[in-house]
C-alpha atoms as a PDB file:
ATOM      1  CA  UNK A   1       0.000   0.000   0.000  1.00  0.00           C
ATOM      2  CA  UNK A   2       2.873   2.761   0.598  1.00  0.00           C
ATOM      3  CA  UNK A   3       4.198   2.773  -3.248  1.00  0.00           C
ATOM      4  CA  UNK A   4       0.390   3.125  -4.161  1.00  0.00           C
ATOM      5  CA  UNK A   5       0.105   6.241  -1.758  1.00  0.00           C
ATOM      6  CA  UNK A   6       3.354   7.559  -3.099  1.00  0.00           C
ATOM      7  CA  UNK A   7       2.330   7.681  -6.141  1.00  0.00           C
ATOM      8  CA  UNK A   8      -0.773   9.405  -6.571  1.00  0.00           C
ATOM      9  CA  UNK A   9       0.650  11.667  -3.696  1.00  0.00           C
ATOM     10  CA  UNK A  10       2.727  12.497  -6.533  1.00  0.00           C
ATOM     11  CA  UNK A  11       0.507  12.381  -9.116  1.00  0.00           C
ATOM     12  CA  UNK A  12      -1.855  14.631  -6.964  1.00  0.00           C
ATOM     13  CA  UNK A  13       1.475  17.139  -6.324  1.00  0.00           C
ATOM     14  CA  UNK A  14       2.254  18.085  -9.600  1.00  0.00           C
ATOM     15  CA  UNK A  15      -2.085  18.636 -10.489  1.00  0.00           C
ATOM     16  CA  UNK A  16      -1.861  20.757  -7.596  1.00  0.00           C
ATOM     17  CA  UNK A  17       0.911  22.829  -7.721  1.00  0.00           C
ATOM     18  CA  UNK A  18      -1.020  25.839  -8.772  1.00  0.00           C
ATOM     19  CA  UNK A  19      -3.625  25.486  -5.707  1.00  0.00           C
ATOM     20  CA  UNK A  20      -3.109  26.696  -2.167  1.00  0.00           C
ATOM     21  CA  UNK A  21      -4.099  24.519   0.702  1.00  0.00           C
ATOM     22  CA  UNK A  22      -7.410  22.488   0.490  1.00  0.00           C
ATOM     23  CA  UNK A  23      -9.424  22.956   3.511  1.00  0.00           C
ATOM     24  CA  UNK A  24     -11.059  20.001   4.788  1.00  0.00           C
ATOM     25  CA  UNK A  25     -14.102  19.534   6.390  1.00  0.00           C
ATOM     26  CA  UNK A  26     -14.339  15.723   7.771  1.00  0.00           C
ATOM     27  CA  UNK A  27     -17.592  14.374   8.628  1.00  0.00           C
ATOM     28  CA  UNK A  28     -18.533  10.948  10.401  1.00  0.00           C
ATOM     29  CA  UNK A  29     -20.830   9.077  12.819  1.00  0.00           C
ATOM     30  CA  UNK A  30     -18.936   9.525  16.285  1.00  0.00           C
ATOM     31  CA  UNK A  31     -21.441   7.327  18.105  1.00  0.00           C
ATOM     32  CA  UNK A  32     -20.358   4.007  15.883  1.00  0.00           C
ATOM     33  CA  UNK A  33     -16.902   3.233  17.048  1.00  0.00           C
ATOM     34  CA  UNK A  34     -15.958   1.572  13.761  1.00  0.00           C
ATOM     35  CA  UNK A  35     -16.775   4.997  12.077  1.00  0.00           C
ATOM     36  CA  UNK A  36     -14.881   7.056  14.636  1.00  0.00           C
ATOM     37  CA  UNK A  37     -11.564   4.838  14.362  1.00  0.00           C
ATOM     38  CA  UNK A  38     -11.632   4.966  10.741  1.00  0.00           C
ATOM     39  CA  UNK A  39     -12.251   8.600  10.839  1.00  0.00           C
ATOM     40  CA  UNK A  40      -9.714   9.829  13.400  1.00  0.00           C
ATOM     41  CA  UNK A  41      -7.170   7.674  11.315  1.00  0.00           C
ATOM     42  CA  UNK A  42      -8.149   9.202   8.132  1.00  0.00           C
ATOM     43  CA  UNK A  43      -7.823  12.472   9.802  1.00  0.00           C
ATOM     44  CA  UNK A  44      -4.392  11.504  11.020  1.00  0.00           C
ATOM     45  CA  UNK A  45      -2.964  10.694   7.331  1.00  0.00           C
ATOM     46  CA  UNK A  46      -4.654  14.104   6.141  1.00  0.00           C
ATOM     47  CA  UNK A  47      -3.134  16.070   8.631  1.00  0.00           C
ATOM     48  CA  UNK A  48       0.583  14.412   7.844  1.00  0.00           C
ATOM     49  CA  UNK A  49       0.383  16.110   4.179  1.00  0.00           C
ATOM     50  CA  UNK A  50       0.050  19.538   5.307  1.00  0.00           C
ATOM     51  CA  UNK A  51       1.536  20.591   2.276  1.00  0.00           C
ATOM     52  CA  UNK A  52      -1.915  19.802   0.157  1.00  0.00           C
ATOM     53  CA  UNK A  53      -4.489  19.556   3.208  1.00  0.00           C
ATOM     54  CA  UNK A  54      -5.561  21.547   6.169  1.00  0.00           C
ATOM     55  CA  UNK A  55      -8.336  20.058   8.481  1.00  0.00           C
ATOM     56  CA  UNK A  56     -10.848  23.035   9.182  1.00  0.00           C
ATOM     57  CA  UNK A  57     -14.047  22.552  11.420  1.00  0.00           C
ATOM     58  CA  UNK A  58     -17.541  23.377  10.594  1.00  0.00           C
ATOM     59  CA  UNK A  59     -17.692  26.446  12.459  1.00  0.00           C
ATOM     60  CA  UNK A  60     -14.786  27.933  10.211  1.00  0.00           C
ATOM     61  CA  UNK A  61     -17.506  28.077   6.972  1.00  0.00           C
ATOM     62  CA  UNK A  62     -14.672  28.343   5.162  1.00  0.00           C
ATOM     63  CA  UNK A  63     -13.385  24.663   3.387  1.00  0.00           C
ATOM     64  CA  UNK A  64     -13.009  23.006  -0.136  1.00  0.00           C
ATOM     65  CA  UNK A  65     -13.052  19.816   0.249  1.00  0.00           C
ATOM     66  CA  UNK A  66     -16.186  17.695   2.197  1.00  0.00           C
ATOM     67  CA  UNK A  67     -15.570  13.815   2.813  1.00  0.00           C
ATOM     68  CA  UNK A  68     -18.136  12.286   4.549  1.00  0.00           C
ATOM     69  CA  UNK A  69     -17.503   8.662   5.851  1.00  0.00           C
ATOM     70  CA  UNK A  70     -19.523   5.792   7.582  1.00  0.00           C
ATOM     71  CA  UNK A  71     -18.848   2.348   8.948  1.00  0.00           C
ATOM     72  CA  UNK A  72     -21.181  -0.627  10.083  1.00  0.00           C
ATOM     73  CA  UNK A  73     -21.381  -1.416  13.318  1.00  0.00           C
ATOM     74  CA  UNK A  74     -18.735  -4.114  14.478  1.00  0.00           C
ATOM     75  CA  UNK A  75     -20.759  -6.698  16.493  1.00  0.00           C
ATOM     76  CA  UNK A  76     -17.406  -8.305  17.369  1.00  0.00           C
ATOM     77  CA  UNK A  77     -14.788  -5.520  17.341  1.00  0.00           C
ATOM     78  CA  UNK A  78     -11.992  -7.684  17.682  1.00  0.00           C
ATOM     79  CA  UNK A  79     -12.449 -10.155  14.717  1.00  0.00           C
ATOM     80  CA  UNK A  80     -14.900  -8.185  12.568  1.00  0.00           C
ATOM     81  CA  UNK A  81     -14.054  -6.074   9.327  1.00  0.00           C
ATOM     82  CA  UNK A  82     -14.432  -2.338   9.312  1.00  0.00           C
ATOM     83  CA  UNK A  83     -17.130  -2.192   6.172  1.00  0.00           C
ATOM     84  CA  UNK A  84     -16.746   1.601   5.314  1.00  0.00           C
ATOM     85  CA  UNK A  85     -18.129   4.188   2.622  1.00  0.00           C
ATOM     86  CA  UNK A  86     -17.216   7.594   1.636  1.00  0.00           C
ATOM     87  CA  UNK A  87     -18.456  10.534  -0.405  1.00  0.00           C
ATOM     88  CA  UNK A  88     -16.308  13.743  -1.195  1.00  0.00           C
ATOM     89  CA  UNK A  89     -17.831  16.794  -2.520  1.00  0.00           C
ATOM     90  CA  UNK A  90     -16.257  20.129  -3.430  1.00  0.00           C
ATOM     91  CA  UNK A  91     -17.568  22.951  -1.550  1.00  0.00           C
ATOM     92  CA  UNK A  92     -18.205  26.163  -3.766  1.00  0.00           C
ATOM     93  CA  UNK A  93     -18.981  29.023  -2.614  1.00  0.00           C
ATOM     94  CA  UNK A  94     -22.498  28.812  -3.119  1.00  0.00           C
ATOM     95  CA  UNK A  95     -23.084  24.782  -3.951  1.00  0.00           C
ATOM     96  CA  UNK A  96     -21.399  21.870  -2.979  1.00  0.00           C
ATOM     97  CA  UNK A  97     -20.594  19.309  -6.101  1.00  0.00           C
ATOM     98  CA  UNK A  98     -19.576  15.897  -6.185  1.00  0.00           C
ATOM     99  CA  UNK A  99     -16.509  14.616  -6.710  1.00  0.00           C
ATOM    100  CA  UNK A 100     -16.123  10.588  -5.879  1.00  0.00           C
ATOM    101  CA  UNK A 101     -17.038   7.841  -3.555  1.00  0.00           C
ATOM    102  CA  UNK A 102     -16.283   4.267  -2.558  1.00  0.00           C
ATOM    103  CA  UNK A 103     -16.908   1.232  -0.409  1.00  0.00           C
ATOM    104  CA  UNK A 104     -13.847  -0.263   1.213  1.00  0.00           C
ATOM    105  CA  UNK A 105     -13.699  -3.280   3.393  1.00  0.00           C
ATOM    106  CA  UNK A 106     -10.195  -3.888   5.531  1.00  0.00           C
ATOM    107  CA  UNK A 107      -9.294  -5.831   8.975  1.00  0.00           C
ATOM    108  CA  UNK A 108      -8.439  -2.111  10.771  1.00  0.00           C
ATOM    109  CA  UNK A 109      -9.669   0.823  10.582  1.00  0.00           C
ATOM    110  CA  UNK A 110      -5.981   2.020   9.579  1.00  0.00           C
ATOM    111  CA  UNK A 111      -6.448  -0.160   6.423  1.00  0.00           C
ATOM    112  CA  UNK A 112      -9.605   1.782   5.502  1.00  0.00           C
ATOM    113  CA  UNK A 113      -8.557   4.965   6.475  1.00  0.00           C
ATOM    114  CA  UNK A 114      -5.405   4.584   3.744  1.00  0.00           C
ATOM    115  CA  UNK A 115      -7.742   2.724   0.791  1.00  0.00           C
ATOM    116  CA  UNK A 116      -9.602   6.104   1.505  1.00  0.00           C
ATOM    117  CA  UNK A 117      -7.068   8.899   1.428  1.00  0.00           C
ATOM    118  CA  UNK A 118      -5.402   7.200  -1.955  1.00  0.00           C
ATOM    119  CA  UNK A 119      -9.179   6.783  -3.311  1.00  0.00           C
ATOM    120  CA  UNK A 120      -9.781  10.790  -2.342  1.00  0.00           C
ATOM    121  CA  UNK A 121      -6.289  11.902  -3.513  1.00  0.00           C
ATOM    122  CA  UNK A 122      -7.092  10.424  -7.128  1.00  0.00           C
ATOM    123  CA  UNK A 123     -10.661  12.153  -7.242  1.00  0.00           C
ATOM    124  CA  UNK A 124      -8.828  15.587  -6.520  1.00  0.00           C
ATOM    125  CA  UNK A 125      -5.734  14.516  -9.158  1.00  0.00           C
ATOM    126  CA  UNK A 126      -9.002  14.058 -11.600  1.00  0.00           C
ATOM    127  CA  UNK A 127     -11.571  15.949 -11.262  1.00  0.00           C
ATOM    128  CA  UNK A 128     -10.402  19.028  -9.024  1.00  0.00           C
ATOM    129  CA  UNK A 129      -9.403  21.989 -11.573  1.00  0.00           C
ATOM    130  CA  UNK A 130     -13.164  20.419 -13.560  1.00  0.00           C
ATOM    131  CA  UNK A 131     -15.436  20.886 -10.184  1.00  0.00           C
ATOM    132  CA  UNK A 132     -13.602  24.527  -9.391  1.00  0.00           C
ATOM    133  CA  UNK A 133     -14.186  25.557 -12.988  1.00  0.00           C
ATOM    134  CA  UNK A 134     -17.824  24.355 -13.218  1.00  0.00           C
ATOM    135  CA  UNK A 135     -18.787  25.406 -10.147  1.00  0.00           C
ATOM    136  CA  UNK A 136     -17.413  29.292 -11.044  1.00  0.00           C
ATOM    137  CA  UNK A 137     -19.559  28.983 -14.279  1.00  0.00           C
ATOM    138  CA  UNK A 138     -22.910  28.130 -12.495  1.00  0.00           C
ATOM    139  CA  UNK A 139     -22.199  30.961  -9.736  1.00  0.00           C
ATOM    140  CA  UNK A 140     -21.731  33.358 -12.793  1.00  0.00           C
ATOM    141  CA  UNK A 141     -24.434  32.466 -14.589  1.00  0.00           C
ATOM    142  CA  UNK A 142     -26.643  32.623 -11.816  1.00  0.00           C
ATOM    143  CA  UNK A 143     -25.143  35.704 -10.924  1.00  0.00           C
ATOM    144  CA  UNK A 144     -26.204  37.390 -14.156  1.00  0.00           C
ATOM    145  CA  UNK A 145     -29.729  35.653 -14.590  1.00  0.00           C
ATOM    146  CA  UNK A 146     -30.548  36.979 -10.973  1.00  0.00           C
ATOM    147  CA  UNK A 147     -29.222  40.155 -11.694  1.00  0.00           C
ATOM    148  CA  UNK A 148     -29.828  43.099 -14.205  1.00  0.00           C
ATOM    149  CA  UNK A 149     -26.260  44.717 -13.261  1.00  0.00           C
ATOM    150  CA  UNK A 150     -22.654  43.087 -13.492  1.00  0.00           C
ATOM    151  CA  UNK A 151     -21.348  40.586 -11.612  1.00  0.00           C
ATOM    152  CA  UNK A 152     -17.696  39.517 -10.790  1.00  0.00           C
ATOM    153  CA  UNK A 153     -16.260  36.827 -12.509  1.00  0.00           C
ATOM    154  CA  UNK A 154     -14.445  34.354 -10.002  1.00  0.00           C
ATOM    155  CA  UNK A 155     -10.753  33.624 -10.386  1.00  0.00           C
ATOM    156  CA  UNK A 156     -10.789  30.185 -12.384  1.00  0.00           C
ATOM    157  CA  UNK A 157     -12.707  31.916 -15.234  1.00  0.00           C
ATOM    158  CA  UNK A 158     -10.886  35.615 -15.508  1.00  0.00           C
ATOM    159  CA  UNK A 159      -8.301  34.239 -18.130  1.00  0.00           C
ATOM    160  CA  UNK A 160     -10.927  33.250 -20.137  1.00  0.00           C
ATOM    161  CA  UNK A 161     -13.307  35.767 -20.189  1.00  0.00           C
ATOM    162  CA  UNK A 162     -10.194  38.591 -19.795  1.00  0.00           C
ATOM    163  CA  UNK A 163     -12.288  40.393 -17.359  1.00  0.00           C
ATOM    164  CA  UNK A 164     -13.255  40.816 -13.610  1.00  0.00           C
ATOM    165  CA  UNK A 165     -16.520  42.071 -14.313  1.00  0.00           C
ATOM    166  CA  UNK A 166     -19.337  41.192 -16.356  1.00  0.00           C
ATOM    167  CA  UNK A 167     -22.568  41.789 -17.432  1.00  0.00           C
ATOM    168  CA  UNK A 168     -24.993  39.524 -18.969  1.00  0.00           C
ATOM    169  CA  UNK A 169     -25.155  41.166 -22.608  1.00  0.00           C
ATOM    170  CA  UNK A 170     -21.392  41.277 -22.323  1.00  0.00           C
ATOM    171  CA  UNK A 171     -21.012  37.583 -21.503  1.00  0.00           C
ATOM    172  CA  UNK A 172     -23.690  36.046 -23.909  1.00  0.00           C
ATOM    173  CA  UNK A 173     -21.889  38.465 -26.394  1.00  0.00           C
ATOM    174  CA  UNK A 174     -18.588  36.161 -26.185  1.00  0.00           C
ATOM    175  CA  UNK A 175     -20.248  32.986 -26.007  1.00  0.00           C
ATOM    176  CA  UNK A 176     -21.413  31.982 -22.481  1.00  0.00           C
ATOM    177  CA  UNK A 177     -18.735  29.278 -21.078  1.00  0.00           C
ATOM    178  CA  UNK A 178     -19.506  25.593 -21.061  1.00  0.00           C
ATOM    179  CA  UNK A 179     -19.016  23.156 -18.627  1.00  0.00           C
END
């Protein structure tokens, strides 16, 4: 398992390099034990790449990157396998899209936890820079259907549009932007 996490660490390094820090929101059923081990794990390998990942709560508002996680209960925590999901979403400022999800089965929750954070890491290495950019075009458009007057155009978009503001005339003039 270590050469697999080493490599789409790196893989997940060089799509990255242009980001800053994803905040990340963790979310998980505390009153299952096999959920909170698995979690507090997962949490653990997340926090050890603090070059890509920051763990944020959910009274900071302010995060990226949402995994939610869940385990079956054990009914013999010694000899039973942690049977775990996950869902990540990316967090937009005004919508939250989804990025991946999987089903992992392992005999400890540390098992798990690292069949997650590879599983997560390739999501982000494939479908990051698509959810940041698609998300930006539905704020935007929304923006200007809502609104009679300009709005600003988010960072992922201002190269191609070559402009911080907008208005709708002026955007359906070049186009619109697909997804």
């Amino acid at each position: 398992m270590p050469k697999a996490i080493a490599s789409i660490f790196i893989l997940l390094f060089s799509s990255v390099s242009a980001w800053s820090q994803i905040k990340v929101l963790t979310i998980a059923d505390e009153s299952t034990l096999s959920s909170k081990s698995v979690m507090t794990d997962l949490r653990s390998k997340i926090s050890n790449q603090p070059k890509l990942f920051t763990l944020v709560s959910a009274k900071d508002f302010e995060y990226g990157l949402v995994i939610m996680a869940d385990c079956m209960a054990q009914k013999q925590q010694k000899t039973d396998a942690f049977v775990c999901s996950y869902t990540t979403h990316y967090a937009g400022a005004a919508s939250k899209t989804f990025i991946g999800g999987g089903i992992y089965v392992g005999a400890t929750s540390n098992e798990v936890a690292d069949n997650f954070l590879v599983s997560i890491a390739q999501d982000i290495a494939e479908r990051w820079k698509d959810m940041i950019r698609a998300n930006a075009i539905e704020n935007l458009d929304a923006c200007l259907l809502l609104t009679q007057s300009s709005c600003k155009v988010l960072e992922p978009l201002e190269s191609e549009l070559k402009t911080k503001i907008i208005n709708l005339s002026q955007y359906l003039q070049r186009g619109g932007l697909k997804k």
